[in-house]
PDB file of N, CA and C in Angstrom:
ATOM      1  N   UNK A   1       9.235 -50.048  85.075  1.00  0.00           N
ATOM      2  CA  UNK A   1       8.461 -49.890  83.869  1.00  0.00           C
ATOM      3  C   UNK A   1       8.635 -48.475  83.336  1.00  0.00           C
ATOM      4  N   UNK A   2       8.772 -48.137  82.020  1.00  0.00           N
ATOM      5  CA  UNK A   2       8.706 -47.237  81.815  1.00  0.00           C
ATOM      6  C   UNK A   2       8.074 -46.942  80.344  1.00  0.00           C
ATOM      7  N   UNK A   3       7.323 -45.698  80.558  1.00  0.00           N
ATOM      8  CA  UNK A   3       6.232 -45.495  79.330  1.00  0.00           C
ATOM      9  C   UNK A   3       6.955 -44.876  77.734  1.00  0.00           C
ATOM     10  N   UNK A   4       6.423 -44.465  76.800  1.00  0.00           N
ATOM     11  CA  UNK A   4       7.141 -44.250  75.638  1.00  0.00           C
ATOM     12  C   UNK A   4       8.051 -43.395  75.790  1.00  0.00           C
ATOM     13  N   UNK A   5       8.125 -42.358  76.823  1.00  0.00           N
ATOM     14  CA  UNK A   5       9.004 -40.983  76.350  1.00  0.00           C
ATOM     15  C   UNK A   5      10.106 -41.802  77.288  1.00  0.00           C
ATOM     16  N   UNK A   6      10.591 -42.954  77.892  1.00  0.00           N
ATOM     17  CA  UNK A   6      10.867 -43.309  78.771  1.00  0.00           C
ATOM     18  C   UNK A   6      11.432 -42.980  80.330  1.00  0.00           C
ATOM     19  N   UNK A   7      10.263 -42.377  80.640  1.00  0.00           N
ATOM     20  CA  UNK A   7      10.059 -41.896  81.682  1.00  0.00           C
ATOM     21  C   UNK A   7       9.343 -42.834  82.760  1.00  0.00           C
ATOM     22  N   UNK A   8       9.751 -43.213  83.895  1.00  0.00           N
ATOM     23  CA  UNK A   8       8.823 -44.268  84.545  1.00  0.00           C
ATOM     24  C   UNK A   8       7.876 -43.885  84.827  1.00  0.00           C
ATOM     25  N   UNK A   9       7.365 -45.148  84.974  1.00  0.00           N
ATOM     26  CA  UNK A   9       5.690 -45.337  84.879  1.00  0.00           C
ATOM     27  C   UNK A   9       4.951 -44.724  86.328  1.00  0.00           C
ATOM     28  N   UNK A  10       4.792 -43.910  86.816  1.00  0.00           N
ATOM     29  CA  UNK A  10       3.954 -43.983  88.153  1.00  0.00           C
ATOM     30  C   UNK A  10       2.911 -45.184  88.548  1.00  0.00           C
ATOM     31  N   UNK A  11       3.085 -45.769  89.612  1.00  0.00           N
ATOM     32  CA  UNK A  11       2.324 -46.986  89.858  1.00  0.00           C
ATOM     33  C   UNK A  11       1.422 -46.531  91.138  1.00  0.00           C
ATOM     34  N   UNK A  12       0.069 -46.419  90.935  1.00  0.00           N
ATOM     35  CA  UNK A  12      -0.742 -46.108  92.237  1.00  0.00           C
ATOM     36  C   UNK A  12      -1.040 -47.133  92.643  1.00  0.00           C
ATOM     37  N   UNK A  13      -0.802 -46.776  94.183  1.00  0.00           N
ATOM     38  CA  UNK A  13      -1.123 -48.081  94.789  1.00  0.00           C
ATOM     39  C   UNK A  13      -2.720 -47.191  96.240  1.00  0.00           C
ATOM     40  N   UNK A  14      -3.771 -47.857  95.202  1.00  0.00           N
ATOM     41  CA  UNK A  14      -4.788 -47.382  95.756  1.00  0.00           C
ATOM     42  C   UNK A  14      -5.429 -48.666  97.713  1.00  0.00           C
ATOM     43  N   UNK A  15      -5.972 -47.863  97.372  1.00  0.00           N
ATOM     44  CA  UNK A  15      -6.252 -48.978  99.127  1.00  0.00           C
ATOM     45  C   UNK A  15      -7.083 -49.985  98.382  1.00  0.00           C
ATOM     46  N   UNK A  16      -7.722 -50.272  97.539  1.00  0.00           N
ATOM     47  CA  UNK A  16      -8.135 -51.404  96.967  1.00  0.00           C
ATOM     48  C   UNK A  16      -7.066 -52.625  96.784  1.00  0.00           C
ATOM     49  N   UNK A  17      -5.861 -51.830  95.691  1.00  0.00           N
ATOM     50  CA  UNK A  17      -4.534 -52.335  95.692  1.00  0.00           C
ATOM     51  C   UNK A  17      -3.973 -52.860  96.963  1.00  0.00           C
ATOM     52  N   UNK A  18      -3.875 -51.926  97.775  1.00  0.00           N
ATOM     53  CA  UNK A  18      -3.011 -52.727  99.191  1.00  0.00           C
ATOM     54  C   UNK A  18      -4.267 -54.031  99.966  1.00  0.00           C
ATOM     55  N   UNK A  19      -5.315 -53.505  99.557  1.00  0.00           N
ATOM     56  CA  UNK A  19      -6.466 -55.021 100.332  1.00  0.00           C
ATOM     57  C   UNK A  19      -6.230 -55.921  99.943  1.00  0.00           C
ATOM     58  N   UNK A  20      -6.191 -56.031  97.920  1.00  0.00           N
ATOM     59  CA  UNK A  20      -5.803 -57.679  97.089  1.00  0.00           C
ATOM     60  C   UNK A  20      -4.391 -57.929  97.912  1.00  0.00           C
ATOM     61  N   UNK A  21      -3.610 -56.636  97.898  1.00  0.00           N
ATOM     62  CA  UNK A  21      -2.072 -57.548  97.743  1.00  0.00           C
ATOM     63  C   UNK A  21      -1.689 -58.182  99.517  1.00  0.00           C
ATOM     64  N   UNK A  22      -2.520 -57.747 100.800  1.00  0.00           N
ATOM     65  CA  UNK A  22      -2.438 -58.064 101.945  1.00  0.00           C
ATOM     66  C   UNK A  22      -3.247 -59.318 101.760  1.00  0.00           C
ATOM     67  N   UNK A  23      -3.904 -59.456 101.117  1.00  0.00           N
ATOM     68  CA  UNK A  23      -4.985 -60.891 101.017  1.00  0.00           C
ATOM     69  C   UNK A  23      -4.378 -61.716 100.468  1.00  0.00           C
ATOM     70  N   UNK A  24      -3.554 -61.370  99.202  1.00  0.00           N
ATOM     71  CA  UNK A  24      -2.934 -62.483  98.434  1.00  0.00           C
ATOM     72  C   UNK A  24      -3.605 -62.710  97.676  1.00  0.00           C
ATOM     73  N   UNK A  25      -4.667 -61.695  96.997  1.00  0.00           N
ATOM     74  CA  UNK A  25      -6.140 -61.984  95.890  1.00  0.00           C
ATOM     75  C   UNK A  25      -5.421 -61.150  94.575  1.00  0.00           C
ATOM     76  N   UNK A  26      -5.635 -61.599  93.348  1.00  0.00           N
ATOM     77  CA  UNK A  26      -5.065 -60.587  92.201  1.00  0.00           C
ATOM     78  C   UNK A  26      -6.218 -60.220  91.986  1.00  0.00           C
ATOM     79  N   UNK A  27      -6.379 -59.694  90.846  1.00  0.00           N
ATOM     80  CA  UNK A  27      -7.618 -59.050  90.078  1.00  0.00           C
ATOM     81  C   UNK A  27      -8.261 -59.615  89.874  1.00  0.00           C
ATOM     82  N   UNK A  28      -7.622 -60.999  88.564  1.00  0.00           N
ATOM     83  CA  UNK A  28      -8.476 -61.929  88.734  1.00  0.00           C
ATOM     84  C   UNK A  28      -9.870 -62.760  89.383  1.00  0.00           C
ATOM     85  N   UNK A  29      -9.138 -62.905  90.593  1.00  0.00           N
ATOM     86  CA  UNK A  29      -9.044 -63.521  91.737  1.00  0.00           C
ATOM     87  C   UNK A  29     -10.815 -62.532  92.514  1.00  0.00           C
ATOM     88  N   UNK A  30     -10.415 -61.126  92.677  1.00  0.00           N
ATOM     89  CA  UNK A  30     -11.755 -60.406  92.841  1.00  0.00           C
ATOM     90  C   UNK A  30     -12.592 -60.852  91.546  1.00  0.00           C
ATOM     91  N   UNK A  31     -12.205 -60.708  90.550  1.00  0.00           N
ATOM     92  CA  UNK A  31     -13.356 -61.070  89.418  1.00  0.00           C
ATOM     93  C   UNK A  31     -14.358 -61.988  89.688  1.00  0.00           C
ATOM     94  N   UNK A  32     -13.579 -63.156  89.744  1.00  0.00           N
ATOM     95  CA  UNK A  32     -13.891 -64.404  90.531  1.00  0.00           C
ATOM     96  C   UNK A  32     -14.923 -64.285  91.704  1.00  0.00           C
ATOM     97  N   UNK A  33     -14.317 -63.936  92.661  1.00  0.00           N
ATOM     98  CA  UNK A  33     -15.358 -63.227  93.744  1.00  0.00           C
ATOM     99  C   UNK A  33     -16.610 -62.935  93.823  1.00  0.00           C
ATOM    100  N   UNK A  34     -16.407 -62.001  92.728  1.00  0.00           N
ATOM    101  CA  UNK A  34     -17.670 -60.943  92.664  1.00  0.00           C
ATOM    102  C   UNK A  34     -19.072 -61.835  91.724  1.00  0.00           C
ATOM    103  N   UNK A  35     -17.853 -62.803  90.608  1.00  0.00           N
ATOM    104  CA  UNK A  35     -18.661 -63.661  89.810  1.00  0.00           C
ATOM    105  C   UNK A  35     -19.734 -64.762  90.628  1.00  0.00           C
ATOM    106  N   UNK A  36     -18.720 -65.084  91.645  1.00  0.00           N
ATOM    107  CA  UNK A  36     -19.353 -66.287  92.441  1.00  0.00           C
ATOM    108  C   UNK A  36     -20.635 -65.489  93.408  1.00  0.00           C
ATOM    109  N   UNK A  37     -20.550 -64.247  93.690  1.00  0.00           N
ATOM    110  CA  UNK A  37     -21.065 -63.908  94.983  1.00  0.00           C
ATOM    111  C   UNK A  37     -22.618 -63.039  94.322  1.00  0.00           C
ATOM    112  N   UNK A  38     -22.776 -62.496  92.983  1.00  0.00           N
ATOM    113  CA  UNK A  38     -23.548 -61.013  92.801  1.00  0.00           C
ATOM    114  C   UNK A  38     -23.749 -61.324  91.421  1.00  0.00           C
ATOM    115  N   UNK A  39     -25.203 -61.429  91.284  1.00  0.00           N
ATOM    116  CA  UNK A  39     -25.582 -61.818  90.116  1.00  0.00           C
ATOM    117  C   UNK A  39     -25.371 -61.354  88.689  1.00  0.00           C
ATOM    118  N   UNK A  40     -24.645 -60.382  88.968  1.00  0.00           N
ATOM    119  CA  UNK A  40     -24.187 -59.433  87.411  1.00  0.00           C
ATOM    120  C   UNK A  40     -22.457 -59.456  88.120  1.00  0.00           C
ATOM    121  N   UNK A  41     -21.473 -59.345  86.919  1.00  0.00           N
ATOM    122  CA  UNK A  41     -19.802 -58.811  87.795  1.00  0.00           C
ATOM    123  C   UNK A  41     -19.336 -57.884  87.319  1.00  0.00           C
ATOM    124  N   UNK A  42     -18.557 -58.016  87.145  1.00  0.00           N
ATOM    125  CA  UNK A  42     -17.748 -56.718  86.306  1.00  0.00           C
ATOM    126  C   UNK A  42     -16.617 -57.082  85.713  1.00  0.00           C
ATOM    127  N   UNK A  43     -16.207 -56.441  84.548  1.00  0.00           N
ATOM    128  CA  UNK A  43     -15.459 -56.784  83.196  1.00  0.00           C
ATOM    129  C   UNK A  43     -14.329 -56.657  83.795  1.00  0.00           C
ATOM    130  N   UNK A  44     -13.136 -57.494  84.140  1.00  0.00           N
ATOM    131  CA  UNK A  44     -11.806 -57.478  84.151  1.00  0.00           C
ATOM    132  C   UNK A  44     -11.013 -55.569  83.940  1.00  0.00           C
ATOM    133  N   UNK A  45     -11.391 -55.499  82.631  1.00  0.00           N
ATOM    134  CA  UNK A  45     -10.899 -54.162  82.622  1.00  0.00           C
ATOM    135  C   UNK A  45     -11.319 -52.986  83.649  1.00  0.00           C
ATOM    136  N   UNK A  46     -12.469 -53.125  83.930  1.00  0.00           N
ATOM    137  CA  UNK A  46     -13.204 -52.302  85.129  1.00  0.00           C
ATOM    138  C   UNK A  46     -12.398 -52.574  86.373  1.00  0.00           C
ATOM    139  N   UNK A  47     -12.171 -53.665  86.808  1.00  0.00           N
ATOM    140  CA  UNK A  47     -11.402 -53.762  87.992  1.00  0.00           C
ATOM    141  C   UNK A  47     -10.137 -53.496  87.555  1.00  0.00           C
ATOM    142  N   UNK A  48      -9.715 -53.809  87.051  1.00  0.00           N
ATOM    143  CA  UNK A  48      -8.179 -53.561  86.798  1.00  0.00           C
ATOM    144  C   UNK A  48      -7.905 -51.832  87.050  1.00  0.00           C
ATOM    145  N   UNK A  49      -8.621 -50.839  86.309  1.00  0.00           N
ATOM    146  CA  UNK A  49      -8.579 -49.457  86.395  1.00  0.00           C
ATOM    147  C   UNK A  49      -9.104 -49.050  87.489  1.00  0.00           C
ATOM    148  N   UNK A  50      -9.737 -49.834  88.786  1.00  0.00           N
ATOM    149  CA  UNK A  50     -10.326 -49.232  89.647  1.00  0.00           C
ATOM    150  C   UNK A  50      -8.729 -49.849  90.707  1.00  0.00           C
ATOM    151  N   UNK A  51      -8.439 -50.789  90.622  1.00  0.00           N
ATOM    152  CA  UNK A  51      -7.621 -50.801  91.393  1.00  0.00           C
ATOM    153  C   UNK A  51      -6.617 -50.192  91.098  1.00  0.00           C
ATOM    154  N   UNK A  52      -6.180 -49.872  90.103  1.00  0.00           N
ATOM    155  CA  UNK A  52      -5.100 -49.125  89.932  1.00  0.00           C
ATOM    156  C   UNK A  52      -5.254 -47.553  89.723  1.00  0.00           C
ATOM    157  N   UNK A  53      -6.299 -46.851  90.325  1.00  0.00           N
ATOM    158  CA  UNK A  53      -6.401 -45.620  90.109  1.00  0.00           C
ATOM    159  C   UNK A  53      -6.681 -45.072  89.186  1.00  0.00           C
ATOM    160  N   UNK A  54      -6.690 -45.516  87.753  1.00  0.00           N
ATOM    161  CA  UNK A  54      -7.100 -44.816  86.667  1.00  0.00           C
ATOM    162  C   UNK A  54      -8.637 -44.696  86.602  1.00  0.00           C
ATOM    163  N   UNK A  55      -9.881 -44.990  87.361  1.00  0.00           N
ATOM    164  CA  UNK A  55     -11.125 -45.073  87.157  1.00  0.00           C
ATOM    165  C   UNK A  55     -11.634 -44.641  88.362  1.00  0.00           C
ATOM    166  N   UNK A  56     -11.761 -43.106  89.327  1.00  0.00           N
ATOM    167  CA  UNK A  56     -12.469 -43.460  90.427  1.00  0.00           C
ATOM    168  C   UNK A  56     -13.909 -42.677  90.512  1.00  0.00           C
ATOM    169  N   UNK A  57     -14.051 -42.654  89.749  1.00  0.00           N
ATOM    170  CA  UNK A  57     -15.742 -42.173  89.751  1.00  0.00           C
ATOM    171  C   UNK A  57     -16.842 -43.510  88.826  1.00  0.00           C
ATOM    172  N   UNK A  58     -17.075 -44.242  89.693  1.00  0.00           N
ATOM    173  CA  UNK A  58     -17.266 -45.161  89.614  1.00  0.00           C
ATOM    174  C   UNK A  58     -18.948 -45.103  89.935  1.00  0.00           C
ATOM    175  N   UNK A  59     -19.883 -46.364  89.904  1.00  0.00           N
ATOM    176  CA  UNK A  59     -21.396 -46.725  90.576  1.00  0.00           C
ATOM    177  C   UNK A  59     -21.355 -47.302  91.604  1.00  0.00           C
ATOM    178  N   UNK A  60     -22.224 -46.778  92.707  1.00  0.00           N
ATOM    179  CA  UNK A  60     -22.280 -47.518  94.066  1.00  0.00           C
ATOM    180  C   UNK A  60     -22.483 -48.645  93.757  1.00  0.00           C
ATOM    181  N   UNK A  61     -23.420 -49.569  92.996  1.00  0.00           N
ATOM    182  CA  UNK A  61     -23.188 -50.921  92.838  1.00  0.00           C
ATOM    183  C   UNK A  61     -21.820 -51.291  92.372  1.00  0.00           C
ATOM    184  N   UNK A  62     -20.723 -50.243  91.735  1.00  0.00           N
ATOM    185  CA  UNK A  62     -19.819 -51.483  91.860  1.00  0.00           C
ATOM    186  C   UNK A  62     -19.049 -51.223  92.387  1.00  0.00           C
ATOM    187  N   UNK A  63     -18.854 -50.428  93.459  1.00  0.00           N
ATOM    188  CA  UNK A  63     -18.737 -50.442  94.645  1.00  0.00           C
ATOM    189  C   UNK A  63     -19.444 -51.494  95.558  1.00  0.00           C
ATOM    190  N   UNK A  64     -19.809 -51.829  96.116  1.00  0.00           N
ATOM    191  CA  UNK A  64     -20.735 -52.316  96.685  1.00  0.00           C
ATOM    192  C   UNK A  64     -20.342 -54.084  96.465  1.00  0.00           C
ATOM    193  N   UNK A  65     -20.127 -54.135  94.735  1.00  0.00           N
ATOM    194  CA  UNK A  65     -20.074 -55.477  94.826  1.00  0.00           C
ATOM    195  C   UNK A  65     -18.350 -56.080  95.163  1.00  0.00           C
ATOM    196  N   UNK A  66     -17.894 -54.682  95.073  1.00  0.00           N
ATOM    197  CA  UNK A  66     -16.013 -54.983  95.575  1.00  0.00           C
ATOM    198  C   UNK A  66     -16.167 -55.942  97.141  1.00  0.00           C
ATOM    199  N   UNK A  67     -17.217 -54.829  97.557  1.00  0.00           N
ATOM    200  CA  UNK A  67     -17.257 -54.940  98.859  1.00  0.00           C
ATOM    201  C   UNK A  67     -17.646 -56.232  99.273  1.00  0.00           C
ATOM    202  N   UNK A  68     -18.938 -56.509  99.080  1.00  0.00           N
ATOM    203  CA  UNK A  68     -19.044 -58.230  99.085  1.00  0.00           C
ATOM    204  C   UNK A  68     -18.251 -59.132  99.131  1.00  0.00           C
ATOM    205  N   UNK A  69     -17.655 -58.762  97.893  1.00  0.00           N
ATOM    206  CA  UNK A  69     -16.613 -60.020  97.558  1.00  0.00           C
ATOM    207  C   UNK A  69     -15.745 -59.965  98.490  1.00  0.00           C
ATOM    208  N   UNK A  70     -15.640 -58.939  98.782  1.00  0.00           N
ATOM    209  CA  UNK A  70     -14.189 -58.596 100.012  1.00  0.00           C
ATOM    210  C   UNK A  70     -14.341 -58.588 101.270  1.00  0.00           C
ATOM    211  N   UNK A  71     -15.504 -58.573 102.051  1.00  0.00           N
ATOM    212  CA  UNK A  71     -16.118 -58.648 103.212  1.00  0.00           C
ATOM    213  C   UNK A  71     -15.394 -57.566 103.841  1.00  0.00           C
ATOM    214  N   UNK A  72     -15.682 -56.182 102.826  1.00  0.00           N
ATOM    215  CA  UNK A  72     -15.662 -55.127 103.804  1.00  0.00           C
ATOM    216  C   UNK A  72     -16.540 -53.904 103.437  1.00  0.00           C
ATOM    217  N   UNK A  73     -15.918 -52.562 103.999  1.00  0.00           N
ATOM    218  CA  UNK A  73     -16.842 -51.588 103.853  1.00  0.00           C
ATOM    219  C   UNK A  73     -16.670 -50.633 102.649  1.00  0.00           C
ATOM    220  N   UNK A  74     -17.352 -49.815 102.371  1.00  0.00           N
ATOM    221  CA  UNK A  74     -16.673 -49.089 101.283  1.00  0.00           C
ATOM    222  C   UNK A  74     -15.306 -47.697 101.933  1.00  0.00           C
ATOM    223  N   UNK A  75     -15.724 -47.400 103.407  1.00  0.00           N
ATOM    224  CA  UNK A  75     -14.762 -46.904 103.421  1.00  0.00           C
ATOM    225  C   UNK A  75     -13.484 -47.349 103.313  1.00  0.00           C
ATOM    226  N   UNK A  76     -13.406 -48.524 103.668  1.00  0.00           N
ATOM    227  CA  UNK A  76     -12.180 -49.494 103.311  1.00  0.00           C
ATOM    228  C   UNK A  76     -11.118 -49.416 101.902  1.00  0.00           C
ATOM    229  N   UNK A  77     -12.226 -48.967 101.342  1.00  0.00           N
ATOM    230  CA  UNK A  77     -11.925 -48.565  99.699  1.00  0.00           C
ATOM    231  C   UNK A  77     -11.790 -47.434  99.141  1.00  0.00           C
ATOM    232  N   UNK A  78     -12.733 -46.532  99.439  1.00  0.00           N
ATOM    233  CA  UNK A  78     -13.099 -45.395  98.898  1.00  0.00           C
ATOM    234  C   UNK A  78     -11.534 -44.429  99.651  1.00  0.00           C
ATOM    235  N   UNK A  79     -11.072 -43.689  98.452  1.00  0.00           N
ATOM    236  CA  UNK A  79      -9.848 -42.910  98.070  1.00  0.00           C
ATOM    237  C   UNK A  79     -10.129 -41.677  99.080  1.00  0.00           C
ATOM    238  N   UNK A  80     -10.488 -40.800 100.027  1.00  0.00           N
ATOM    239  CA  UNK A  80     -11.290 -40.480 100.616  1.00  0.00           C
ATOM    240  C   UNK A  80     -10.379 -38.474 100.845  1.00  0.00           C
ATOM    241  N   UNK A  81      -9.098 -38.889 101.169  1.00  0.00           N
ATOM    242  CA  UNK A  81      -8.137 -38.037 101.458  1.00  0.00           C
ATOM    243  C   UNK A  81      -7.572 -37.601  99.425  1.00  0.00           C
ATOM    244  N   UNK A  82      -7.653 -38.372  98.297  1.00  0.00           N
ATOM    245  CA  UNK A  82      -7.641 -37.653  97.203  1.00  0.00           C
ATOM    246  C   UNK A  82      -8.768 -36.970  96.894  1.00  0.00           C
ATOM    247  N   UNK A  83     -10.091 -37.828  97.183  1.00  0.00           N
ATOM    248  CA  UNK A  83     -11.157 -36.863  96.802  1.00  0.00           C
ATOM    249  C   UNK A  83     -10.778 -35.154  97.749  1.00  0.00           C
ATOM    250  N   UNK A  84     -10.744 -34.825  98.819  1.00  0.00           N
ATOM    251  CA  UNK A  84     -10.942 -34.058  99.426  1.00  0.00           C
ATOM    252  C   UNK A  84      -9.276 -32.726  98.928  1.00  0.00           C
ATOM    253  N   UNK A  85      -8.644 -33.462  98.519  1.00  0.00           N
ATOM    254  CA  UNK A  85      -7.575 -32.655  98.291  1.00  0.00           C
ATOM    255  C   UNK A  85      -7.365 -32.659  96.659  1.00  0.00           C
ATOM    256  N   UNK A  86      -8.465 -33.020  96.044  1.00  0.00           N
ATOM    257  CA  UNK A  86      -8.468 -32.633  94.456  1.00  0.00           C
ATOM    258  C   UNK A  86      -9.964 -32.148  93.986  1.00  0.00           C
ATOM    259  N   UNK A  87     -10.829 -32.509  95.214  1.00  0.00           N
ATOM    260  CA  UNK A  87     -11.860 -31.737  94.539  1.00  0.00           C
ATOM    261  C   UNK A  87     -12.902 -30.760  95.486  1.00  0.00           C
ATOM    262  N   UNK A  88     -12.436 -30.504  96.799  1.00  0.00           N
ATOM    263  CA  UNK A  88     -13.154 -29.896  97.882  1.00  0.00           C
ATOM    264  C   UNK A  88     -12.026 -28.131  97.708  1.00  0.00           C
ATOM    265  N   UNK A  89     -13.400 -26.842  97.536  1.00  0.00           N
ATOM    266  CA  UNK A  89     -12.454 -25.521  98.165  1.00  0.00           C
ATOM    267  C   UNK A  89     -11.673 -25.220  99.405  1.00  0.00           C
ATOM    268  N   UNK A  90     -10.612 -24.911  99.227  1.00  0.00           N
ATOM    269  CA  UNK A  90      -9.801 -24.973 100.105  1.00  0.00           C
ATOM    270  C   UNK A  90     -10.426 -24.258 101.568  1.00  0.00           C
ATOM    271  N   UNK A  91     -11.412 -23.549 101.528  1.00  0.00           N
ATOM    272  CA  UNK A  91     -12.178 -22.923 102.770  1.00  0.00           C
ATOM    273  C   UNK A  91     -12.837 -24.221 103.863  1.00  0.00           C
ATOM    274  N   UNK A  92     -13.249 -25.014 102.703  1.00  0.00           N
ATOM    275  CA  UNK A  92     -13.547 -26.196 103.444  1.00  0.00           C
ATOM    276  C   UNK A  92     -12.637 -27.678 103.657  1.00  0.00           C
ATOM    277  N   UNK A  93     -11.515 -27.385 103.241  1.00  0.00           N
ATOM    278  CA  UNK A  93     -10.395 -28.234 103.657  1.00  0.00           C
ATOM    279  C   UNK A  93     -10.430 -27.884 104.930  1.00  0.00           C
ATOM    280  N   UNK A  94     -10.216 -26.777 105.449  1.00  0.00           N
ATOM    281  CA  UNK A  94      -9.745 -26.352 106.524  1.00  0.00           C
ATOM    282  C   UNK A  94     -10.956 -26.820 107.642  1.00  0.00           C
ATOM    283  N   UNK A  95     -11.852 -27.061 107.380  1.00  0.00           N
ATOM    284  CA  UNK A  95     -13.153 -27.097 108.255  1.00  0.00           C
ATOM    285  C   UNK A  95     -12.953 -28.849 109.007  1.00  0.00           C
ATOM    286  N   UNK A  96     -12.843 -29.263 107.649  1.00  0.00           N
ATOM    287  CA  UNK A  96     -12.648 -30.900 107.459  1.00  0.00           C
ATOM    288  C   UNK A  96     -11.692 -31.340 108.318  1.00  0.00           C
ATOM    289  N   UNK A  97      -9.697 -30.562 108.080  1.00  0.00           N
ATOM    290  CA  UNK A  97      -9.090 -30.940 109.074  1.00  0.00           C
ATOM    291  C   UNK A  97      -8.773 -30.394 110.536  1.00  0.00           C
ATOM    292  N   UNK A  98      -9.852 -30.230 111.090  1.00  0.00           N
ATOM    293  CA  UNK A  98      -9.643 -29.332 112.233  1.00  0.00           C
ATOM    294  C   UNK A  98      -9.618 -30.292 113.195  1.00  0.00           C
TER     295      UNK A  98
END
């Protein structure tokens, strides 16, 4: 794929991403999920940008309702090693990987 200046596209493949694609679930497919399982869901476009990295500051509920649908945890999900290396001072990187 490649974007207008045609330069390829970077494709993140977040750990949300690798859970659908080891499951064999698309986006869809979580939509679905979350529809059947949690009385409110979430808009297609919302998942779509969360799995693909463009959205990660997100609400613990929808978090939470990934999780449901997915029968797992949020650490399972949660980006954990970008947060810490794009938004923690480097004094406390060092603390973290010791």
């Amino acid at each position: 794929m490649k974007n207008n200046e045609n330069k390829p596209i970077e494709i993140k493949r977040t750990k949300l991403y690798k859970i659908l694609r080891k499951r064999g679930i698309s986006q869809m497919g979580l939509h679905n999920l979350i529809k059947d399982r949690c009385k409110s869901h979430l808009g297609n476009d919302v998942i779509s940008r969360i799995v693909n990295g463009k959205k990660t500051n997100y609400e613990i509920h929808t978090l939470l309702k990934i999780c449901v649908a997915l029968d797992c945890t949020p650490n399972d999900i949660i980006e954990k090693e970008e947060f810490i290396s794009k938004h923690l001072l480097d004094e406390y990187k060092k603390e973290i990987n010791r």
